[in-house]
Structure formats: C-alpha cells, structure tokens
Protein backbone atom coordinates (compact mmCIF):
# COMPACT_ATOMS: atom_id res chain seq x y z
CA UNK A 1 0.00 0.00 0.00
CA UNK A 2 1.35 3.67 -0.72
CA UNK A 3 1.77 6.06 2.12
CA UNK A 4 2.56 9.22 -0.85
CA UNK A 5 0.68 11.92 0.39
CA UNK A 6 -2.81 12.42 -1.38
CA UNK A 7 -2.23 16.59 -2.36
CA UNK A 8 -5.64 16.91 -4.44
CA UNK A 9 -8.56 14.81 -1.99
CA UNK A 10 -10.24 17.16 -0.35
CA UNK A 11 -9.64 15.50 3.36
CA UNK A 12 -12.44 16.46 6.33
CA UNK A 13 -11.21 19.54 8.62
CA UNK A 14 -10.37 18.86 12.32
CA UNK A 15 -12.97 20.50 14.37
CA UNK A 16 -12.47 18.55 17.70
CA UNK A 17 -9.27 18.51 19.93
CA UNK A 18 -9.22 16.31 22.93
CA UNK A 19 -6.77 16.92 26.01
CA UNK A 20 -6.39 14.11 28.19
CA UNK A 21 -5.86 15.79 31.79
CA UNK A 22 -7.17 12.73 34.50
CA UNK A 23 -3.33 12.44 36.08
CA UNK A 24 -2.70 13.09 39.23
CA UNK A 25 0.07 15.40 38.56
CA UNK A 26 2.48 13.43 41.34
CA UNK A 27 5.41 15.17 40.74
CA UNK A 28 4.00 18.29 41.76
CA UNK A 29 2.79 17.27 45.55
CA UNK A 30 2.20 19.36 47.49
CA UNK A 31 0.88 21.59 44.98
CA UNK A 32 -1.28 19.12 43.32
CA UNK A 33 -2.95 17.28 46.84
CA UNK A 34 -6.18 19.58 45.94
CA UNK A 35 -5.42 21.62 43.08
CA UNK A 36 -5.07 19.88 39.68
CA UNK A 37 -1.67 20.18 37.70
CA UNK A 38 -3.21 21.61 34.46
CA UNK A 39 -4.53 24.40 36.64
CA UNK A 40 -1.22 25.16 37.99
CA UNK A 41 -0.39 28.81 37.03
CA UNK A 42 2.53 30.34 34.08
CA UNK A 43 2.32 33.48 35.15
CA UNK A 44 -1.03 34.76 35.22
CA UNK A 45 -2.81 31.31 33.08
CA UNK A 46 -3.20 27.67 34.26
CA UNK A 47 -1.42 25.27 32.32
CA UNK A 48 -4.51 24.03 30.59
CA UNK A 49 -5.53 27.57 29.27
CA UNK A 50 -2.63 27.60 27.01
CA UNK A 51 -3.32 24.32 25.25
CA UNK A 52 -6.72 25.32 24.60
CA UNK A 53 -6.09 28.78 23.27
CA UNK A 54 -3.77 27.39 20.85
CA UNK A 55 -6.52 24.58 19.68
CA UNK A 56 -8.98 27.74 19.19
CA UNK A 57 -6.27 29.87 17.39
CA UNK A 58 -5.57 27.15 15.29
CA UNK A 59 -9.17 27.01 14.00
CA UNK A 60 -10.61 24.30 16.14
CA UNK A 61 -13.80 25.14 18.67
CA UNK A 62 -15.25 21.87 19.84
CA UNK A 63 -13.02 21.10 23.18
CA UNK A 64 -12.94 17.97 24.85
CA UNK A 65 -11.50 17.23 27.87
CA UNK A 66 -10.93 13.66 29.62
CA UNK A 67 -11.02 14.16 33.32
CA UNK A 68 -11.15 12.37 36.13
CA UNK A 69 -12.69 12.97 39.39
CA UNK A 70 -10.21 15.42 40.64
CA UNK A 71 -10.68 17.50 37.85
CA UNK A 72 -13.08 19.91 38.65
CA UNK A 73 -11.88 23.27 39.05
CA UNK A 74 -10.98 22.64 35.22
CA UNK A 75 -14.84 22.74 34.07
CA UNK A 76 -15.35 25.73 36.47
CA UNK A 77 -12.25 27.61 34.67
CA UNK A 78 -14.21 27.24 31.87
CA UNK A 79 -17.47 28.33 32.97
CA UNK A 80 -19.20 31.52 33.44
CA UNK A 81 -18.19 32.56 37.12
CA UNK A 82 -21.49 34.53 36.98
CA UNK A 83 -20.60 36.39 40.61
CA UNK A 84 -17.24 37.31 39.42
CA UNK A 85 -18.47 38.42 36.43
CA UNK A 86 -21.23 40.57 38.59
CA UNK A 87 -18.83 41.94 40.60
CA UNK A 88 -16.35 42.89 37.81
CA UNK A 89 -18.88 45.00 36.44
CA UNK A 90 -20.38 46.27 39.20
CA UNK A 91 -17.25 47.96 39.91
CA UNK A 92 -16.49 48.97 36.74
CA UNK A 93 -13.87 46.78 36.29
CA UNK A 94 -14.29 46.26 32.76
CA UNK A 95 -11.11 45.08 30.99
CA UNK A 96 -10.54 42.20 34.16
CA UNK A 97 -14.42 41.61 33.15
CA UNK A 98 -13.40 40.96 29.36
CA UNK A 99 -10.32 39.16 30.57
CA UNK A 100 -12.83 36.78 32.62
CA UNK A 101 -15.25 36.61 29.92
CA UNK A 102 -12.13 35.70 26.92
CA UNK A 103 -11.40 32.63 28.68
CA UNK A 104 -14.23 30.50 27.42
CA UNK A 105 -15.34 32.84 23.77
CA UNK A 106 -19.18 32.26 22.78
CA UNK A 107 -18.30 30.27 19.90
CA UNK A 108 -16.19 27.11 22.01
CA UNK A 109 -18.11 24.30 23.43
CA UNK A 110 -16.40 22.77 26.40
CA UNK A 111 -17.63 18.77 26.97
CA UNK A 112 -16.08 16.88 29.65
CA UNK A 113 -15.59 12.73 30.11
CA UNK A 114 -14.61 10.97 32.93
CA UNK A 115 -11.41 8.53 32.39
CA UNK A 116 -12.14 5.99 35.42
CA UNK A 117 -8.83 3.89 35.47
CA UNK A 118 -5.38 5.49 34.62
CA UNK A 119 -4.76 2.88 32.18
CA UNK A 120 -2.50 5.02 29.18
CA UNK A 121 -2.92 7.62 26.82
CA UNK A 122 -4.64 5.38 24.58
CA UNK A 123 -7.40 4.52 26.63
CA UNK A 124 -7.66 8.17 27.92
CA UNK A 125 -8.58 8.91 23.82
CA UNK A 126 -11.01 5.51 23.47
CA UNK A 127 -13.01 7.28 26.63
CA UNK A 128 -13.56 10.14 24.06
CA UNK A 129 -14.51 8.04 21.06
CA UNK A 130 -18.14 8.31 21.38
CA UNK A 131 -17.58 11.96 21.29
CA UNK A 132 -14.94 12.22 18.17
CA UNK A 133 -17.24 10.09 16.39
CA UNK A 134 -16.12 9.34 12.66
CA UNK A 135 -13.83 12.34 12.07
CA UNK A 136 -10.43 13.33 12.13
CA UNK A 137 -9.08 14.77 15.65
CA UNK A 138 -6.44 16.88 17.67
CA UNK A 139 -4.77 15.23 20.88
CA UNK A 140 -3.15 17.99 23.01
CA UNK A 141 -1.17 17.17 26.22
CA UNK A 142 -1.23 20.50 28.00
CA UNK A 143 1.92 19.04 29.92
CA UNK A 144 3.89 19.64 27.04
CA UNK A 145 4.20 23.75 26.53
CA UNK A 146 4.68 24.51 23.11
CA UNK A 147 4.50 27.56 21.24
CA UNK A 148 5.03 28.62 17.42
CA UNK A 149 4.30 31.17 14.79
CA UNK A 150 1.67 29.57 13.50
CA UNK A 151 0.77 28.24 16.28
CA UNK A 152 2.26 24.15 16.57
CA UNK A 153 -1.08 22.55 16.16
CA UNK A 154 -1.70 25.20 13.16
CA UNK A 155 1.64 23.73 11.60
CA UNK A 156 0.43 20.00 11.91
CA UNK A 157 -3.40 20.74 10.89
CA UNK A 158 -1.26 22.48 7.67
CA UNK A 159 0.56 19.55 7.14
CA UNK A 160 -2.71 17.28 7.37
CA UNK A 161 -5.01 19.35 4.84
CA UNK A 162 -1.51 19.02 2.35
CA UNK A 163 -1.47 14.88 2.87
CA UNK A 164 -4.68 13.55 4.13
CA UNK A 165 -2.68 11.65 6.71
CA UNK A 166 -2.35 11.65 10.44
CA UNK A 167 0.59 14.28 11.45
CA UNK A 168 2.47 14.05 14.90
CA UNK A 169 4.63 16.76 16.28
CA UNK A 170 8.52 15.80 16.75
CA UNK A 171 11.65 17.50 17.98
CA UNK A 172 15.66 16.48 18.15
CA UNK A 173 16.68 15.32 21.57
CA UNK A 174 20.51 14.90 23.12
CA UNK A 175 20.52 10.50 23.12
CA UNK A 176 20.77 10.18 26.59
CA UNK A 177 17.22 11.15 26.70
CA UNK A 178 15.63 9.15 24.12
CA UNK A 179 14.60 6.50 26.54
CA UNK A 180 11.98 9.58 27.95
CA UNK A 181 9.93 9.18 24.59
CA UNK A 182 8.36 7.40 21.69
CA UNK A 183 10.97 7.78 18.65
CA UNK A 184 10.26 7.68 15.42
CA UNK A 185 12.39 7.44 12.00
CA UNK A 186 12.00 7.16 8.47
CA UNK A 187 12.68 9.41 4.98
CA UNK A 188 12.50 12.78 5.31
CA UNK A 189 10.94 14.82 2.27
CA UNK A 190 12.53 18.37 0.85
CA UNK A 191 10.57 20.41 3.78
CA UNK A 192 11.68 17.85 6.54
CA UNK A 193 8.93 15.74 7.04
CA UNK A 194 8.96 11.99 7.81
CA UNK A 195 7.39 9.40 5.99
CA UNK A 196 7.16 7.46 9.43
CA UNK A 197 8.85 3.85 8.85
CA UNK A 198 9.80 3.01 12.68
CA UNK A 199 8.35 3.72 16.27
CA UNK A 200 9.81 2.62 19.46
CA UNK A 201 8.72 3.61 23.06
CA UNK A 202 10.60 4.88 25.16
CA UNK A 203 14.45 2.60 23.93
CA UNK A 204 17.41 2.14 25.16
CA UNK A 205 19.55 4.56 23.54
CA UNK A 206 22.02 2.30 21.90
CA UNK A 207 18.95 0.96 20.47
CA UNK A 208 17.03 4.03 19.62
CA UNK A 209 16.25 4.35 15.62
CA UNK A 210 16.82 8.05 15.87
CA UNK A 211 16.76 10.53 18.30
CA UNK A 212 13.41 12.13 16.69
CA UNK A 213 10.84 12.70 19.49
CA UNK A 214 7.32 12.53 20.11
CA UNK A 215 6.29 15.57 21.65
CA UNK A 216 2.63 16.49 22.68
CA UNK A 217 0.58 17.52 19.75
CA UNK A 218 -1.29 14.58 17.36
CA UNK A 219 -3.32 15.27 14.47
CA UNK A 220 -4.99 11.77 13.99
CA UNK A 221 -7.56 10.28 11.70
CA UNK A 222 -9.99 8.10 13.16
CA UNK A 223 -8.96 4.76 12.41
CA UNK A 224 -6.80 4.83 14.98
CA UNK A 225 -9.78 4.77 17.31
CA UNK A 226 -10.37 1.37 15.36
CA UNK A 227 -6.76 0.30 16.17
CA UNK A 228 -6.63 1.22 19.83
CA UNK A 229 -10.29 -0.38 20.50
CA UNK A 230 -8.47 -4.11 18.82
CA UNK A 231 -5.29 -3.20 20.81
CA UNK A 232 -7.20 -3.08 23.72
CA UNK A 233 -9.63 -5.66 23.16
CA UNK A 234 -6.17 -8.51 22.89
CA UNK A 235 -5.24 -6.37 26.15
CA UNK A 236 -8.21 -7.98 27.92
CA UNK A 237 -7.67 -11.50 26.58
CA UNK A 238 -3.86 -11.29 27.81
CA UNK A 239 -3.15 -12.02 31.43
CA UNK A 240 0.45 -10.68 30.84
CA UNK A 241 -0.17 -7.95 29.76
CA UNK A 242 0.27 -4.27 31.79
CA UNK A 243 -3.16 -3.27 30.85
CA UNK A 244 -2.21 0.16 29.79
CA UNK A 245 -3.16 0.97 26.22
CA UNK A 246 -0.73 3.36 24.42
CA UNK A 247 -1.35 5.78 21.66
CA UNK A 248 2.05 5.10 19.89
CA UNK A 249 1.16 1.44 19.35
CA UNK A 250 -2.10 2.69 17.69
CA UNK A 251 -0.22 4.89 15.96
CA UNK A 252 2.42 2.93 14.57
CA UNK A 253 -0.58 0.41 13.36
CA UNK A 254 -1.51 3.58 11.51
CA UNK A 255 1.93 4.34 10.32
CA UNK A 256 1.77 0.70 8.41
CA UNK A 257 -1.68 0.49 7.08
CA UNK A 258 -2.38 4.61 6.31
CA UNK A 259 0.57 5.88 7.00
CA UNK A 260 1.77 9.00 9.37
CA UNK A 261 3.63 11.93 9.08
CA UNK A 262 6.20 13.44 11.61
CA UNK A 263 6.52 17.10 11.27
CA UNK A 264 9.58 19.39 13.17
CA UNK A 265 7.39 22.02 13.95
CA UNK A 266 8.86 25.45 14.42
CA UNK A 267 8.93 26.88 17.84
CA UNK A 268 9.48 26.10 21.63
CA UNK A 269 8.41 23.39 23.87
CA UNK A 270 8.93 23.28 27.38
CA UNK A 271 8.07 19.77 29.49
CA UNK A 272 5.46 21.32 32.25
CA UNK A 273 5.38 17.51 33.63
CA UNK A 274 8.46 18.81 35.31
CA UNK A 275 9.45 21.03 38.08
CA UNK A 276 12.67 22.39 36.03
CA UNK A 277 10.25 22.72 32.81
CA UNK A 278 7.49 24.81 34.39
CA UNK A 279 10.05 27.46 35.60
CA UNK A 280 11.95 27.55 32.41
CA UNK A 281 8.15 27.36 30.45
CA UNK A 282 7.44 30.38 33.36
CA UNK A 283 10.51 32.54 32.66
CA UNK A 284 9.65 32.80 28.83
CA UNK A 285 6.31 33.65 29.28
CA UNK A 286 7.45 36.67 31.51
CA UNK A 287 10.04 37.20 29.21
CA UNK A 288 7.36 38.19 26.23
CA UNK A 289 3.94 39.14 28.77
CA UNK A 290 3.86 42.96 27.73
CA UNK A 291 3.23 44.16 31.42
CA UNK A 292 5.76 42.25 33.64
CA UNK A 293 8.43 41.52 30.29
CA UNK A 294 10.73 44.81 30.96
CA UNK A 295 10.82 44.90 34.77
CA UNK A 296 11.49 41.04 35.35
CA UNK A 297 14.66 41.05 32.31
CA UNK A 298 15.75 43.54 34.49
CA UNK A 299 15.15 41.80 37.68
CA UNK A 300 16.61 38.59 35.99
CA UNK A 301 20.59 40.21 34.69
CA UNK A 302 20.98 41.55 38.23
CA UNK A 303 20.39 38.24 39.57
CA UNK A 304 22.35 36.19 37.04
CA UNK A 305 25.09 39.08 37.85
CA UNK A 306 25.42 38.03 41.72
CA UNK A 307 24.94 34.08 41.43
C-alpha cells in the first residue's frame, strides 16, 4: 500500500481537539494534593488555558477534555463565574471583566468525560470516542508547553489538509534522553517531514532508531480509534499484559496500514510535567507578557550578575 501523500482529496477539517488531563500530577505534591496540575499557574494562566487557546487559534472550537474525578476546578475555569463576572462589572472593572469573559469565547463548546482507570494515553482517547465520532481529531497534552508562529497545532493541521494523513509533532533530543519518549524514524521529504517507517517507546539509547521525538501535539484520523479499541480488546484476553493501552502502538498500526507523518514544527516546547520545565516554560512567558516583560529582564541580569 502507498503512504505518498494524497495533495488533491479534499480530506475532512479537524474541528475537535481532545486533552487528556485525568493524572494526578504526582510530581507536583504538594501543589497538586487539591489543586489539579493543568490548573497550575505560568504566570497569570493555568497550564490548561494555554493548550486550549492554541486549539482555538488554530481554527478548532469543539473542546474535549478527559477528566477524572479530581478534575473539577478545570470545568469551572471554563465556565461563566457569573458572581465574578457581577462583581467585575459592578465595579467597573471592565477590561478584568473581558479578561474573565475571553477565557471560554461564545463560539467554544467545552464537553467533559470521565477517564475511570489510569490505564495510558490510549485509553484516555477511546473514553472520548463516542464523542470524536467518525472524524479526524487533535490530541493535546497541555503538559507539554509549546509555542510557534503559526501556532504548533496550526503547523500539523497544515501539514494534514496538504497529505490527508495523520501528522504528529517531533523535535531532536541529546541521546541520553531518548529512553523519555516514543521515537520515530523514516525518509524525510525536501521540507523535513517523515514518511514514518519506525516507532519505538521509550528505547534504550544504543537501540534508539533516531533521536526524533514525540512531543505532545497529534493530528490523527480516526482509524486509529479502530486500532486502539483491537489493541485493547487482545489487552483484555492477555493475562500478561500491563493493561495500559498506548497511543504510539495505535499509531504505529496507523503508520503501516495509512501511513503517518512526523513534522519538526517550528517553535518552543517546554516539558510542564516537570518542576525544572514549568520554571523555564514560566521565565519565557514573563520574558514576552507585555506588562511584567521589561521589569522582570531587568530583575533577571541583576540576579544572574550576583549568582
């Protein structure tokens, strides 16, 4: 079967993007004991806001979120906080009233479903399946910060309209850290994109293919709803096995009946699963956030000066 991208088939757009947030963000504890980790603030926005305003500014307005029972502050960030909003303008506050009111436009529709057992990425996307239906998707993990011109789910949404195919976001990493990620190799066309022949969780990395990276954002047809449901279907007739259902085995099914696409997006990506990542993922944002961005470079020589 050919895996040549298809240039002149119209292909369906992506209108839904799913972000699987039921973890119990571990590595954050204390913070975390009440508080969810996507709601865990870079600078002045939770974690979780970011991921979504990039799904909206790359086109997409149907948001769906897999939770689990931890998670609620998340659907009330994305509510109307109708006293807030009352007392916002009641005082006249109006701009910290818009502010409020940006976070969830008229136009997005927020739907929420529980993920009961933490049993993989995989199955965290099959608990969404009723809701994706028959059409092509977005997977976001808000742990992973990421930020382009276009935005990075903008590049891979470009990159699925030009081949019909599902499109996964990769990066370079040093070798000792392939063993933190799925890797992927394959031919590379004349704009850098991989034709992906090879995926391997999380190697060794003497025997890592490459050192090309998953990272966080998934553009994904939805067969791959069909491959994850068999994968975990032989899950439940396997006493060995983990019972943990991974996306990358789905997708490298894909990869070798449809065929996937790995594309180097342009831009930054920061790993908010970790304590070191959310304070680099923290400094940028101050960095470029237009009220804050001169007096903390400031702040930030002088103290690189005395350390």
């Amino acid at each position: 079967m050919s895996c040549a991208p298809s240039a002149h088939i119209p292909h369906p757009p992506v209108r839904k993007a799913v972000f699987p947030i039921a973890g119990l963000g571990t590595r954050f504890l204390p913070a975390t004991k009440a508080s969810p980790k996507e709601m865990l603030p870079v600078v002045d926005k939770p974690l979780i806001q970011y991921a979504v305003e990039e799904a909206y500014a790359s086109g997409i307005r149907q948001m769906i979120f897999v939770t689990g029972r931890t998670k609620r502050p998340v659907e009330d960030h994305f509510d109307t906080a109708y006293e807030l909003e009352t007392e916002l303008e009641r005082t006249g506050k109006h701009e910290l009233l818009a502010l409020a009111r940006s976070i969830a436009p008229d136009d997005m529709s927020c739907v929420y479903v529980r993920q009961p057992r933490a049993l993989g990425l995989g199955h965290a996307v099959l608990c969404a399946q009723e809701l994706i239906g028959n059409e092509p998707f977005a997977v976001l993990l808000a742990d992973d910060f990421m930020q382009g011109s276009p935005p990075v789910l903008a590049q891979l949404l470009g990159e699925y309209q030009r081949s019909g195919q599902s499109v996964i976001a990769v990066m370079q990493v040093a070798r000792e850290q392939v063993s933190s990620y799925g890797i992927v190799a394959g031919a590379a066309d004349h704009a850098g994109v991989i034709q992906i022949e090879r995926m391997v969780e999380k190697p060794e990395p003497e025997l890592a293919p490459s050192n090309t990276a998953i990272v966080g954002r998934y553009v994904l047809t939805p067969s791959v709803l069909h491959e994850l449901r068999d994968i975990a279907q032989q899950a439940l007739s396997n006493p060995a096995h983990t019972g943990e259902i991974q996306l990358t085995d789905g997708i490298a099914r894909l990869a070798a009946t449809q065929g996937v696409r790995a594309l180097p997006f342009a831009g930054t990506r920061h790993d908010c699963g970790s304590k070191l990542g959310m304070l680099q993922a923290t400094v940028d944002q101050a960095l470029q956030h237009g009220e804050l961005k001169a007096a903390f470079k400031q702040w930030l020589i002088a103290k690189a000066a005395s350390l």
